[in-house]
Structure formats: C-alpha cells, structure tokens
N, C-alpha and C. Protein backbone atom coordinates (compact mmCIF):
# COMPACT_ATOMS: atom_id res chain seq x y z
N UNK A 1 85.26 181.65 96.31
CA UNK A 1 85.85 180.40 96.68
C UNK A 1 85.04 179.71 97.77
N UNK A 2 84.57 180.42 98.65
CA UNK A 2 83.43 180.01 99.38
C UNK A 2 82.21 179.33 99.27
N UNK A 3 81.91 179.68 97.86
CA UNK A 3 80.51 179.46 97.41
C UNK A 3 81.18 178.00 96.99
N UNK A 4 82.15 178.26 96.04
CA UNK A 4 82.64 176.52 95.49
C UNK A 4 82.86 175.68 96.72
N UNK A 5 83.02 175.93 97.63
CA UNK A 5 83.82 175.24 98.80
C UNK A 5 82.60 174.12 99.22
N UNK A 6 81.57 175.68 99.16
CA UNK A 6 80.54 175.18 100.33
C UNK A 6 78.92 174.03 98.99
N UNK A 7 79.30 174.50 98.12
CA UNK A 7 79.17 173.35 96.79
C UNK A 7 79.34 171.83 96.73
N UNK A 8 80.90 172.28 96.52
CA UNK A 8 81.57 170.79 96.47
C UNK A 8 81.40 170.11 97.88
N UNK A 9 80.87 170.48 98.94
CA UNK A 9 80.58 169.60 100.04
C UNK A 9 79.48 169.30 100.38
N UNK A 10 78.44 170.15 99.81
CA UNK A 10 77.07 169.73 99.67
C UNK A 10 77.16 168.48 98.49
N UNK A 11 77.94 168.70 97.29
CA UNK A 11 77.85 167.65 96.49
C UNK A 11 78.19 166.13 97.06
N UNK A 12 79.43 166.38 97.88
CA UNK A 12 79.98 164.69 98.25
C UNK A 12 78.89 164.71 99.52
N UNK A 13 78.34 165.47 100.60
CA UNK A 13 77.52 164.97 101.23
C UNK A 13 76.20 164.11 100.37
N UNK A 14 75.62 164.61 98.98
CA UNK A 14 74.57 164.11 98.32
C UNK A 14 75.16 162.85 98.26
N UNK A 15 76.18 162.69 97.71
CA UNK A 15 76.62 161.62 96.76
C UNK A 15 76.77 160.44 97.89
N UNK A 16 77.19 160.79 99.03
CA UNK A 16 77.54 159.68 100.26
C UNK A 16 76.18 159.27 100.65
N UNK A 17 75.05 160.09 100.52
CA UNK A 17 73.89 159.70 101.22
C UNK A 17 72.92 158.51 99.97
N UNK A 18 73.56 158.97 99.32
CA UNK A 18 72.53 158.32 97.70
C UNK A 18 73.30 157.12 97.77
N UNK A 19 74.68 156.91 97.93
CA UNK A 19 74.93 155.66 98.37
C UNK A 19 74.71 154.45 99.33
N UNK A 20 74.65 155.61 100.69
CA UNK A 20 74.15 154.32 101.49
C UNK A 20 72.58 153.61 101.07
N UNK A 21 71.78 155.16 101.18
CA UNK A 21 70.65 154.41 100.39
C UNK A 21 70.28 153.81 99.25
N UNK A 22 70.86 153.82 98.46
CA UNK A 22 70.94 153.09 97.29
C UNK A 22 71.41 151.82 97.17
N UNK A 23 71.97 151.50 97.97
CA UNK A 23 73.38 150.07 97.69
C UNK A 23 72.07 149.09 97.69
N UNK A 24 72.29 147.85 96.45
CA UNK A 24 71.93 146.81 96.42
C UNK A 24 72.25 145.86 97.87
N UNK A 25 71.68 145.02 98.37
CA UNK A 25 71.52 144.47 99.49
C UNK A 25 71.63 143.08 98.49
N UNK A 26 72.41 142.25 99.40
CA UNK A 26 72.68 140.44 98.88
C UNK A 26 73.14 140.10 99.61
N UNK A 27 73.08 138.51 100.05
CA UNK A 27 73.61 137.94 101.18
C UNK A 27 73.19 138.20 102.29
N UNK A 28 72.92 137.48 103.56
CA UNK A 28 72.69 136.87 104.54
C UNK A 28 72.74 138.78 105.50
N UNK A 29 72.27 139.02 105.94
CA UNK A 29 72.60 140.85 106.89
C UNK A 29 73.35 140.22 108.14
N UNK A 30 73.88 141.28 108.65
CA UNK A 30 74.69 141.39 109.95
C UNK A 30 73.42 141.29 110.75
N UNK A 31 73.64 140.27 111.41
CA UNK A 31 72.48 140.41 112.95
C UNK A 31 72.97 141.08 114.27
N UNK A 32 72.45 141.88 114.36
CA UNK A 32 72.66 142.55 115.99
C UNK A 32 72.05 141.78 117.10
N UNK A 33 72.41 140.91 117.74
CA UNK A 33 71.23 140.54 119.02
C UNK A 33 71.56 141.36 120.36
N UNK A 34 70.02 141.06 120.04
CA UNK A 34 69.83 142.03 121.28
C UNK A 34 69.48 143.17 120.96
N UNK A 35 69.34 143.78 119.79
CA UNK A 35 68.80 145.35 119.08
C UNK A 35 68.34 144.74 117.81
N UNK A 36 68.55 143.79 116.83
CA UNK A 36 67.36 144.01 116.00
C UNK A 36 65.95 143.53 116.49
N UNK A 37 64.90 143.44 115.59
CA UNK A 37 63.30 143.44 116.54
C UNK A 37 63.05 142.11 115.47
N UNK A 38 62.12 141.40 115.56
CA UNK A 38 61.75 140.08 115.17
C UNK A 38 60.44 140.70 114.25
N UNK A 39 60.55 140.77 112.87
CA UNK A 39 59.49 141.14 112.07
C UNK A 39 58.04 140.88 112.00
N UNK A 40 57.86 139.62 112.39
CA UNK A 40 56.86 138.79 112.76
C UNK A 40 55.79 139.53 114.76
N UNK A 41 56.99 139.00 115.42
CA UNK A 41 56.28 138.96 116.52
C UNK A 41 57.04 140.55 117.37
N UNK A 42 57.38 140.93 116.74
CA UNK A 42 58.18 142.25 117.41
C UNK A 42 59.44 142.21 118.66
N UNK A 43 59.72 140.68 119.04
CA UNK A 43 60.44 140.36 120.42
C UNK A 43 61.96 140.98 119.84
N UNK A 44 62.69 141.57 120.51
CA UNK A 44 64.13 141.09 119.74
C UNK A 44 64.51 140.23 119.61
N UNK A 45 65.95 140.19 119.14
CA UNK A 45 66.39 138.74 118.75
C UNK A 45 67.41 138.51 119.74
N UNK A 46 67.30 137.60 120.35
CA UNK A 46 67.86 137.23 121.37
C UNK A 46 68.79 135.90 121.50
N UNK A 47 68.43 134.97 120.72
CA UNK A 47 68.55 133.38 120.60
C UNK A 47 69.59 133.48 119.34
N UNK A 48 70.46 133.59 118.93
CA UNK A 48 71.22 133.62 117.64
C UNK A 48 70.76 132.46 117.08
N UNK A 49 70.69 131.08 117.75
CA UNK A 49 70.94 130.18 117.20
C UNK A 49 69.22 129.73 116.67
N UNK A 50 68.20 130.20 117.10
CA UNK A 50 67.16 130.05 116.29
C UNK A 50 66.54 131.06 115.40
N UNK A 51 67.46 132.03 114.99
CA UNK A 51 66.68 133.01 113.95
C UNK A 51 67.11 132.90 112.60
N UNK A 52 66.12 133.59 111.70
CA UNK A 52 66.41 133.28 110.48
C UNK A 52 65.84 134.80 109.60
N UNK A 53 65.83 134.89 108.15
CA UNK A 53 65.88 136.39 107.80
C UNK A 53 65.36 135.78 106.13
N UNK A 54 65.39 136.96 105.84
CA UNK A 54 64.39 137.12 104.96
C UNK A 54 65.36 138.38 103.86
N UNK A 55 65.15 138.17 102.76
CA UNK A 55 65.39 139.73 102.09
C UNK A 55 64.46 139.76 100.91
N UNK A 56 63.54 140.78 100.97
CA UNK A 56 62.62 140.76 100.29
C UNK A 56 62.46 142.26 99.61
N UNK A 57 62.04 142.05 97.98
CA UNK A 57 62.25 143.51 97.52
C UNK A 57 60.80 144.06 97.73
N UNK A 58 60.60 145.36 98.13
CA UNK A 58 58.93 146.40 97.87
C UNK A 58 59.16 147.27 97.55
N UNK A 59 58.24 147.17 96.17
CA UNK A 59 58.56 148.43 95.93
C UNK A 59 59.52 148.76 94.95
N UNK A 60 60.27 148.32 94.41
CA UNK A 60 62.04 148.48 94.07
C UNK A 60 62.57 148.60 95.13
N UNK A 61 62.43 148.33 96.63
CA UNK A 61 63.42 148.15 97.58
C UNK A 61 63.73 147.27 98.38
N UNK A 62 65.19 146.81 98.24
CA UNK A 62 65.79 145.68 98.90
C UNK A 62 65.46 146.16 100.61
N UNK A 63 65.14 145.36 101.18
CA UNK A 63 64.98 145.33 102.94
C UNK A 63 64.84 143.76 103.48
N UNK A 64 65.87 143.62 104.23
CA UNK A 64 65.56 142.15 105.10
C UNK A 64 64.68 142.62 106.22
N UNK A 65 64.12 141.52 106.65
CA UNK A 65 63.69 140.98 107.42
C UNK A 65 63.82 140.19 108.60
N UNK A 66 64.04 140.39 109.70
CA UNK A 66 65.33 139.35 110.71
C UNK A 66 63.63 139.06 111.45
N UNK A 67 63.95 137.44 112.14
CA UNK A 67 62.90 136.66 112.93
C UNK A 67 64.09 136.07 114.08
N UNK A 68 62.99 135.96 115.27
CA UNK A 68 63.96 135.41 116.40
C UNK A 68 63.64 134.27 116.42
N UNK A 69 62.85 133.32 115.45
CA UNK A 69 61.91 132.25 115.61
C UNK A 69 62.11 131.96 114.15
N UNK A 70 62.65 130.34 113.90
CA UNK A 70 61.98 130.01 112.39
C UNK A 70 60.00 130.01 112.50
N UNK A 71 59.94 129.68 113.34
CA UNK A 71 57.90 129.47 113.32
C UNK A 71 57.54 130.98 112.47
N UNK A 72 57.99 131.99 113.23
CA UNK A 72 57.95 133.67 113.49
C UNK A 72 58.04 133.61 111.33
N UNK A 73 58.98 133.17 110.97
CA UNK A 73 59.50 133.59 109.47
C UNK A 73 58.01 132.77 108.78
N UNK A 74 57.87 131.62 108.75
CA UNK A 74 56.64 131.30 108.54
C UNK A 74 55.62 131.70 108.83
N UNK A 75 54.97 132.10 109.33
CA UNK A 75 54.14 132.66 110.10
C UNK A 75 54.19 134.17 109.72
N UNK A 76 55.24 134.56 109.27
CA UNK A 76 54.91 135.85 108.66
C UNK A 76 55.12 135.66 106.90
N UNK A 77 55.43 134.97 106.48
CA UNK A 77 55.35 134.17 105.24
C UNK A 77 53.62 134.18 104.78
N UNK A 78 53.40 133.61 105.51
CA UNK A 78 51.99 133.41 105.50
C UNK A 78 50.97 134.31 105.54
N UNK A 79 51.18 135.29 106.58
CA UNK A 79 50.19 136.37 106.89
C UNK A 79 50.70 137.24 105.74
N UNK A 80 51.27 137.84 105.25
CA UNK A 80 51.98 138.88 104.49
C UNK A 80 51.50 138.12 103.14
N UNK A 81 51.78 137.60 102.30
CA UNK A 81 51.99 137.07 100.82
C UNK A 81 53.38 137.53 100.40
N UNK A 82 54.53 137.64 100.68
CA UNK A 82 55.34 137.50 100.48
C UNK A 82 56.15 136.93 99.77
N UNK A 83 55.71 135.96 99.22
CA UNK A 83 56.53 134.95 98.59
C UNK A 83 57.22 135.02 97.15
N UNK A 84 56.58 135.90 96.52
CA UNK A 84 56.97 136.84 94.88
C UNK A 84 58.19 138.00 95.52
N UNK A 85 58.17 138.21 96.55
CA UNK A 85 58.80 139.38 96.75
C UNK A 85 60.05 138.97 98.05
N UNK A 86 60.02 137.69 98.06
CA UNK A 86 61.50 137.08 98.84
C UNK A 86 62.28 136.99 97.51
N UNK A 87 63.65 137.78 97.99
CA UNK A 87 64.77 137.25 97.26
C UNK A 87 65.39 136.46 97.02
N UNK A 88 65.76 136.29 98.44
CA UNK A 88 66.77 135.39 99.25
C UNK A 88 66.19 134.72 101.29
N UNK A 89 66.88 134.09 101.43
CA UNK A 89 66.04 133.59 103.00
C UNK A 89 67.43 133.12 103.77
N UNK A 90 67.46 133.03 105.02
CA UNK A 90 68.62 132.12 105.68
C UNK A 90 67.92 132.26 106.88
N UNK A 91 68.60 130.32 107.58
CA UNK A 91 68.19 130.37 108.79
C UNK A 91 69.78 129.99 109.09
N UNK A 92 69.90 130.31 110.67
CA UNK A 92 71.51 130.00 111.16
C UNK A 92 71.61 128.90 111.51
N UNK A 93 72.93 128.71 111.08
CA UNK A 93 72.76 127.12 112.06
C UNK A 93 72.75 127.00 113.21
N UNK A 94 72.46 125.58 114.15
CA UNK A 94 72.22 125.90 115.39
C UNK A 94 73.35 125.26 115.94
N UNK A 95 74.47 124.97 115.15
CA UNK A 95 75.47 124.45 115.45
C UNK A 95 76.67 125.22 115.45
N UNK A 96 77.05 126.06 114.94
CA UNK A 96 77.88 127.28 114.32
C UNK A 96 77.82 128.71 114.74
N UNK A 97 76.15 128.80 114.18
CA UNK A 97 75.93 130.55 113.87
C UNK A 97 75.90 131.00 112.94
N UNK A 98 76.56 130.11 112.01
CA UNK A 98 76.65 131.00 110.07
C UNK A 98 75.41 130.52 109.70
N UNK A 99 74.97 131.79 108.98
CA UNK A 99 74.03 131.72 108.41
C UNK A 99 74.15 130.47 107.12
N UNK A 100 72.64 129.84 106.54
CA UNK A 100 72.65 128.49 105.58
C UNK A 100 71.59 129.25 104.14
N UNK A 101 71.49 129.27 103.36
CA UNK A 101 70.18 129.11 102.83
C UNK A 101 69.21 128.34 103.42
N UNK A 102 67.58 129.12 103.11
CA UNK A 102 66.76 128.38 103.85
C UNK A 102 66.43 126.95 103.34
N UNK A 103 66.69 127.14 101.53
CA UNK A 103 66.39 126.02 100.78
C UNK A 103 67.13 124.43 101.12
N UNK A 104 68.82 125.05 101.59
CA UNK A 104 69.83 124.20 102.11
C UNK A 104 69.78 123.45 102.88
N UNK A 105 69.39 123.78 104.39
CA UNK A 105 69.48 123.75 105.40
C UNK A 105 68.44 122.44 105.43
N UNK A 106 68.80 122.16 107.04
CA UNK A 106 68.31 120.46 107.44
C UNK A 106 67.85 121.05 108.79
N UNK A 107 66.34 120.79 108.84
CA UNK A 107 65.68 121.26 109.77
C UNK A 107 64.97 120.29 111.09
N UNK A 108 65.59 120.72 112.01
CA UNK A 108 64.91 119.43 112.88
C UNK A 108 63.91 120.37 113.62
N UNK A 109 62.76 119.57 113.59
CA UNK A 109 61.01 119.51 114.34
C UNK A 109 61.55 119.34 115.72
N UNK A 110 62.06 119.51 116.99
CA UNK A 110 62.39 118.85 118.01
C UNK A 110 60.67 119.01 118.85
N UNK A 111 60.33 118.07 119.93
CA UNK A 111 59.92 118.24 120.60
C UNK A 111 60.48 119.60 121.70
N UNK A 112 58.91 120.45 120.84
CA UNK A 112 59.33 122.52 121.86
C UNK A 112 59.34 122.19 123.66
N UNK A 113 59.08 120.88 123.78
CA UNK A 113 59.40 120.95 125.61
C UNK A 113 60.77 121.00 125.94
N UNK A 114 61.43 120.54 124.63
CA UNK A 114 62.57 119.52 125.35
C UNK A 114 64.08 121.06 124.96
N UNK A 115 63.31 121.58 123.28
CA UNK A 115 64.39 122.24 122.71
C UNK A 115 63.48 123.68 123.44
N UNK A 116 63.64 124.59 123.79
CA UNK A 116 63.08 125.62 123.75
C UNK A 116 63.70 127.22 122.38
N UNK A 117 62.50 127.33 121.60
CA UNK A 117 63.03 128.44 120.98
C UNK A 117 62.33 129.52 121.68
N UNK A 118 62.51 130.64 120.93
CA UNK A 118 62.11 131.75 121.21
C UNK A 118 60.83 132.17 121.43
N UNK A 119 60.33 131.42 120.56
CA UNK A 119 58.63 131.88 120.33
C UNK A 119 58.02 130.29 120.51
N UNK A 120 58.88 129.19 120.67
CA UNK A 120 58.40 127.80 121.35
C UNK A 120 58.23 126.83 120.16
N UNK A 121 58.58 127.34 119.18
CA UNK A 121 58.46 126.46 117.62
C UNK A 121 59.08 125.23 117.66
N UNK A 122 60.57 125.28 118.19
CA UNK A 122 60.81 123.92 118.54
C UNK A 122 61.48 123.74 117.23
N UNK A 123 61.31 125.07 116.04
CA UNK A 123 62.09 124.45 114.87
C UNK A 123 63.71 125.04 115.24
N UNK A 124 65.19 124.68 114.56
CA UNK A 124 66.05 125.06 113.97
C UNK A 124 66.78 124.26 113.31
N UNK A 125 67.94 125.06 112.55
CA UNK A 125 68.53 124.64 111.50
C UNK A 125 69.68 124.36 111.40
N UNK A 126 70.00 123.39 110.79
CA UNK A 126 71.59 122.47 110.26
C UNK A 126 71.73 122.50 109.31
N UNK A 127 73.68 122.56 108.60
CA UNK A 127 73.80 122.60 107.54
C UNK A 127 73.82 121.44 107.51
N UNK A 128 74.71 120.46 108.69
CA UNK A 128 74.91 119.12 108.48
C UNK A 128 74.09 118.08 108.98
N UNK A 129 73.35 117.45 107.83
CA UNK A 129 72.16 116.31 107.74
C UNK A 129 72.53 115.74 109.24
N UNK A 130 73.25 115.17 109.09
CA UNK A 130 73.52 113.78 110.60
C UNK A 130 73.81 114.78 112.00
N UNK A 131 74.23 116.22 111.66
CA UNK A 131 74.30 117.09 113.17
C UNK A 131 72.56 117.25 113.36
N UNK A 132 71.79 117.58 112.50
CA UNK A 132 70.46 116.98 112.72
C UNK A 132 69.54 116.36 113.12
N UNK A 133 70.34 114.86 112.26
CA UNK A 133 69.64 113.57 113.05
C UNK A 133 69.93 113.54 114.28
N UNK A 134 71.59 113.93 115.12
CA UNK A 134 71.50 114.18 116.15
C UNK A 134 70.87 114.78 117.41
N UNK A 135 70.21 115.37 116.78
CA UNK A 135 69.19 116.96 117.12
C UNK A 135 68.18 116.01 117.87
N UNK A 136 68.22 114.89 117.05
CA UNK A 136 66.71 114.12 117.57
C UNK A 136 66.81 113.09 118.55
N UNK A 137 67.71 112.87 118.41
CA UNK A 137 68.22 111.84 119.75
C UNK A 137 68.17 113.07 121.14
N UNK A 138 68.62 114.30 121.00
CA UNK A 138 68.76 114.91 122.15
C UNK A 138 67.42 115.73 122.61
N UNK A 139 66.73 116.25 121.31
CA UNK A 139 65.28 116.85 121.62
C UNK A 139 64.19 116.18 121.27
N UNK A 140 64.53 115.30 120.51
CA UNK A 140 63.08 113.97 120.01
C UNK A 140 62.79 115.27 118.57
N UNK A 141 61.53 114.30 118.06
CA UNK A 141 60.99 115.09 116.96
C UNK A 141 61.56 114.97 115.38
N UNK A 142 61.62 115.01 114.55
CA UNK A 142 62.59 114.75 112.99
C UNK A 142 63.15 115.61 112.03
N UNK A 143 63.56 115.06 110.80
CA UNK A 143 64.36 116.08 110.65
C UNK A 143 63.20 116.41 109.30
N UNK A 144 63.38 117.39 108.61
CA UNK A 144 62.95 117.78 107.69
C UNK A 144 63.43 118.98 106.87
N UNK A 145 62.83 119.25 105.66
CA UNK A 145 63.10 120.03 104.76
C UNK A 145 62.34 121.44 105.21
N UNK A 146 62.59 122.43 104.23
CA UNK A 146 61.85 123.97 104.69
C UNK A 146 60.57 123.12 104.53
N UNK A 147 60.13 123.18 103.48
CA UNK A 147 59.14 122.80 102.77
C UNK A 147 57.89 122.17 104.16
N UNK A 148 58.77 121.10 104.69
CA UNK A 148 58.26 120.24 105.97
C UNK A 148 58.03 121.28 106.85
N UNK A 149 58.84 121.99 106.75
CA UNK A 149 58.81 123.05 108.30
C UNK A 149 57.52 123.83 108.15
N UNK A 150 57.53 124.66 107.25
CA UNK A 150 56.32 125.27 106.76
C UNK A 150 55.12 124.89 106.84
N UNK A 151 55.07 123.27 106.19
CA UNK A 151 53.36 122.16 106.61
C UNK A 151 53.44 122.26 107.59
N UNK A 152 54.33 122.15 108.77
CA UNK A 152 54.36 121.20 110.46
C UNK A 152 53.91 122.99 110.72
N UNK A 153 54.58 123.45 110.76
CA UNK A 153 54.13 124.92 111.04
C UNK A 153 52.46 125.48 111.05
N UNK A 154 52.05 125.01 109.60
CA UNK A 154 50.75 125.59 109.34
C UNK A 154 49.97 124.36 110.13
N UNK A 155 50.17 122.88 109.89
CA UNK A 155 49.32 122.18 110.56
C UNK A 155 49.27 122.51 111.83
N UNK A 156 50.30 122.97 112.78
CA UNK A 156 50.20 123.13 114.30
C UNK A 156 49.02 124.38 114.70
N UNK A 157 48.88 125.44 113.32
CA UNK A 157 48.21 126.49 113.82
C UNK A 157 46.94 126.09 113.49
N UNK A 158 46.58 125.62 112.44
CA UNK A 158 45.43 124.62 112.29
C UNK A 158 45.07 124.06 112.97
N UNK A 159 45.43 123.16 114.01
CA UNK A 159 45.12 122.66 115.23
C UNK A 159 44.73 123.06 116.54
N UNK A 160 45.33 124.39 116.42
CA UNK A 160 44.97 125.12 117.68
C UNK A 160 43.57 125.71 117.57
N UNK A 161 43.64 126.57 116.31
CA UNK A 161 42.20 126.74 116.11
C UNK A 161 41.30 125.56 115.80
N UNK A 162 41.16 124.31 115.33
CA UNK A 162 40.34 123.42 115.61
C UNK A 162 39.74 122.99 116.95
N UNK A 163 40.88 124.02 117.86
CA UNK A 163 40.34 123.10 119.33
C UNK A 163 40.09 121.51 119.73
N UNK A 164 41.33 121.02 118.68
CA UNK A 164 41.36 119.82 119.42
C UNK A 164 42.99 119.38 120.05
N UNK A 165 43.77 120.22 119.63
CA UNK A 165 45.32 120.22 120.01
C UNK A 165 45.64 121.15 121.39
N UNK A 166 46.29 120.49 121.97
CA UNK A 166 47.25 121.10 123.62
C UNK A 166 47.78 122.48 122.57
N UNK A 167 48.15 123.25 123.61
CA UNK A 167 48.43 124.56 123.58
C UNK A 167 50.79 124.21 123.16
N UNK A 168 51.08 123.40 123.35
CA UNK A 168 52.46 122.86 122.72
C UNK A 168 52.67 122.30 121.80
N UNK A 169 53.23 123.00 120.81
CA UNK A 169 53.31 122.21 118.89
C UNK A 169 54.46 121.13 119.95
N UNK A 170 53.86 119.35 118.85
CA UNK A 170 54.20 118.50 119.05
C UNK A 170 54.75 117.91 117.72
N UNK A 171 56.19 117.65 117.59
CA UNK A 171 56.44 117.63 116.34
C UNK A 171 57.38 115.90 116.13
N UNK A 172 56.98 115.48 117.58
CA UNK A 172 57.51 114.33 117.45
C UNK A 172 56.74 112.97 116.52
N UNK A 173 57.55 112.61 115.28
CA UNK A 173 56.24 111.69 114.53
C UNK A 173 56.39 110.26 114.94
C-alpha cells in the first residue's frame, strides 16, 4: 500500500508540474512592478504607466516579454528579429493601467523633456484618441500610430549615430 501511495503522488506531483509548464499563455501577463526586469534594457519595471509586453513563441514556447519603456519594446523589436515570432503585444494605457493592444492603441510622441519615461522615449499609450490629443497640449509632440512609433523610434537612433542630433529624442513636429 505504500508503494501505491507513494506512486499515486509521484503521479499527481508529474501531472501538476506538466501543467504549469505546459499551459498555453494568451492575453496581456500580470505585471509585477518593481520585480519584473525590462527585456530590452534589463532596468525593472517601475513606471506602470509606460510599459508594454510582448508574447512571443521560441521554439514551441509561449514566453512574454515585459519592457519598462515603449522605445525599450522597439528597440528590442529591432535588434532581435522578432517579428514572425510575436503573437500578441500590449502597451498600458497611460491613463488607466489596462493593458490595449499594441495595434489599438493611440500613441503620443510627447516632447521626452516635458513627459519623462523610463528609458526617456517620451513614447506612451491611449486607448482614447482625444485623451491623446490631450497628451499634447500637456507634453507637446503628436499623436500617432504603432507603426509611427516604431519610424520616430528608429529615426531618433539614426540620428544619434549620424552625429548630427542632441543627445534628447525630439518628437515635437
């Protein structure tokens, strides 16, 4: 009876562990701030209201990705090739906290003097278009799509290495 005992609890220990590791991953992850680490630049995440995430499969395996910086998610977008192997993306709003799709979302460029993010990008995200446009009356700079964020992103790093741009992405047009 022993032997079965000590069986059947090795079995449900297997079976509990093959689950956690196994479970399909969807939707937006629980953010910890203050203990998860920023994939990109390694900082934690600190700023709720400017990070954004990633869930990307390798491998056959689902794993997000958390950034304390939209710049940080681009920017590792970029360096990585990633882009076959994103599932899903969200940035939070900066109005709320709930997470948006990245595709969704209404992104304001603010001038990085005025808004400070994490890593100084100066980007975050709105679900609501006109809480946005607002964005710009209070930090300067416009609103835009991912798509925009991503160009303004790559042009700013382009610039730095050209050596003809200040050391502050300027996103006011």
């Amino acid at each position: 009876m022993n032997a079965v005992t000590n069986r059947a609890a090795a079995f449900l220990l297997l079976m509990s562990l093959s689950a956690c590791g196994g479970r399909d991953l969807s939707g937006p992850p629980e953010l910890r701030a203050g203990r998860d680490e920023c994939a990109e630049c390694g900082m934690i995440v600190a700023d709720e209201r400017a990070c954004a995430a990633l869930l990307v499969e390798i491998e056959g395996r689902r794993e997000y990705r958390l950034f304390d910086d939209l710049g940080c998610l681009v920017d590792f977008i970029d360096a990585h090739s990633v882009a076959g192997q994103v599932l899903e993306g969200w940035a939070v709003d900066h109005t709320d906290g709930e997470w948006l799709p990245l595709k969704g979302a209404h992104y304001l460029l603010a001038d990085s003097r005025r808004l400070m993010t994490p890593m100084g990008s100066g980007f975050v995200a709105y679900a609501d278009p006109a809480a946005a446009l607002r964005g710009t009356a209070e930090f300067g700079g416009s609103v835009a799509s991912f798509d925009d964020l991503a160009d303004a992103r790559r042009a700013w790093r382009a610039s730095l290495h050209s050596g003809i741009a200040n050391q502050e992405p300027d996103h006011d047009d």
